[in-house]
Structures are given as C-alpha cells and as structure tokens.
Protein backbone atom coordinates (compact mmCIF):
# COMPACT_ATOMS: atom_id res chain seq x y z
CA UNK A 1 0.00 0.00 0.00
CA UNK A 2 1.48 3.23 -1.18
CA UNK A 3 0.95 6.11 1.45
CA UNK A 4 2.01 9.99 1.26
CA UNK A 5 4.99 10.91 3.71
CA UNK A 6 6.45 14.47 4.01
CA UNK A 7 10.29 14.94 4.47
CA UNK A 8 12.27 17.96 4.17
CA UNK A 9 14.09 19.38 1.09
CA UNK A 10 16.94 21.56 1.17
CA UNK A 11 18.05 23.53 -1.61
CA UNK A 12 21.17 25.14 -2.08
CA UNK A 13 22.67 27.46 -5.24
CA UNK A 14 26.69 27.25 -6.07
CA UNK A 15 27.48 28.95 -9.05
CA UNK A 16 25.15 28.44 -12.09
CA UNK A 17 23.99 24.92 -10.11
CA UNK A 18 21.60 23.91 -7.55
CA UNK A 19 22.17 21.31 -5.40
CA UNK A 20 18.99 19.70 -2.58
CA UNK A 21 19.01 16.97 -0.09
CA UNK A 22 16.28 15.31 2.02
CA UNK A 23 17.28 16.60 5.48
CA UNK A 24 15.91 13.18 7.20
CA UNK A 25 17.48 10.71 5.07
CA UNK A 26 21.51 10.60 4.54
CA UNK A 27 22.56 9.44 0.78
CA UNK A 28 19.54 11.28 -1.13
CA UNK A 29 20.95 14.00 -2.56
CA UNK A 30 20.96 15.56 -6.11
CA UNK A 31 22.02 18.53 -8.49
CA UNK A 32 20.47 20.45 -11.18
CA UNK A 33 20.96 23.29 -13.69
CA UNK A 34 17.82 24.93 -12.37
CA UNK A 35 15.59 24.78 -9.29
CA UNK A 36 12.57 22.84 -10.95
CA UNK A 37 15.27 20.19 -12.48
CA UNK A 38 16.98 19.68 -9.02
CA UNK A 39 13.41 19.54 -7.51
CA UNK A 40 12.75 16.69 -9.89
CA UNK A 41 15.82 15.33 -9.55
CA UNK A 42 15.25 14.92 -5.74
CA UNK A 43 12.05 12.95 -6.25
CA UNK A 44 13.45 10.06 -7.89
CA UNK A 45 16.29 9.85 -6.04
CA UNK A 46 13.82 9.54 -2.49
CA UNK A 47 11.41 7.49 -4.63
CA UNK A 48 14.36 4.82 -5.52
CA UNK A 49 16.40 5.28 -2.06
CA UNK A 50 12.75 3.85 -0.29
CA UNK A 51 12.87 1.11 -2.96
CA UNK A 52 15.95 0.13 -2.47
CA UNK A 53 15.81 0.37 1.64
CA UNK A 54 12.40 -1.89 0.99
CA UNK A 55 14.65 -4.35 -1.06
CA UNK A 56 17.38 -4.72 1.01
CA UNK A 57 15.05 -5.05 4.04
CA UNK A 58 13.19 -8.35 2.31
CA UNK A 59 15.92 -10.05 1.61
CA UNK A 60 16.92 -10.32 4.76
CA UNK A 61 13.34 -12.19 5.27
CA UNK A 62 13.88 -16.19 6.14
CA UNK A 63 17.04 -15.27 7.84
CA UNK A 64 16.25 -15.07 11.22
CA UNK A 65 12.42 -13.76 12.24
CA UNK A 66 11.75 -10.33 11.70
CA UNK A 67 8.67 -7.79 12.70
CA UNK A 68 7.44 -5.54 10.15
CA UNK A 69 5.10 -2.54 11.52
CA UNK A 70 4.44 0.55 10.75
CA UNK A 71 5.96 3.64 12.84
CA UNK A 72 4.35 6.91 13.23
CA UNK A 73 6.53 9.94 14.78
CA UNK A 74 5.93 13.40 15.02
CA UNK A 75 8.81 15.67 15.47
C-alpha cells in the first residue's frame, strides 16, 4: 500500500547549479541546472532510495524472524 509521507528538502545554489538533499534521510541527494530540475531530480532519487531500503530489508526475510510494523513519529 502506497501512502504519502512528508520529508524535508533543502536547496542550495553554487554557481550556475543547484544542489537539494532530504534533510531526514543521509545518501539522497541531487544537483540540477535549475531549481525545478533539481526539484525533480530529488524525487526520484527519495522514490528509488525507499525502494531500495524496501529491497534490502526483504531479503533479509527467512534469515532469522523479523517484525514488520508501521511507525508513526511526530517531530
């Protein structure tokens, strides 16, 4: 089931380039020649860092007996 989530995106300009991170999630990161490219940009590199977190996370399944819930915080 696919659910919305917020995070926070930081945008920074260097130069003629803008770079943006997700503040809550080390390793996403991206650049772009414009605002609206690195905003892109930083969409589907969240979008695939979740997929491959999800990946790695099942095939660890059969391993050794796992929980799997869902975790709400507020901060």
């Amino acid at each position: 089931m696919k659910q919305s989530r917020k995070f926070t995106a930081v945008y920074k300009k260097s130069g003629k380039w803008y770079s943006g991170w997700i503040e809550e999630i080390p390793g996403v990161n991206t650049q772009g020649k414009t605002l609206a490219e690195t905003k892109q940009n930083l969409k589907e590199a969240l979008l695939l860092i979740l997929e491959t977190n999800r990946l790695i996370s099942r095939k660890s399944e059969g391993r050794s007996p796992i929980t799997r819930e869902s975790l709400a915080v507020f901060a």
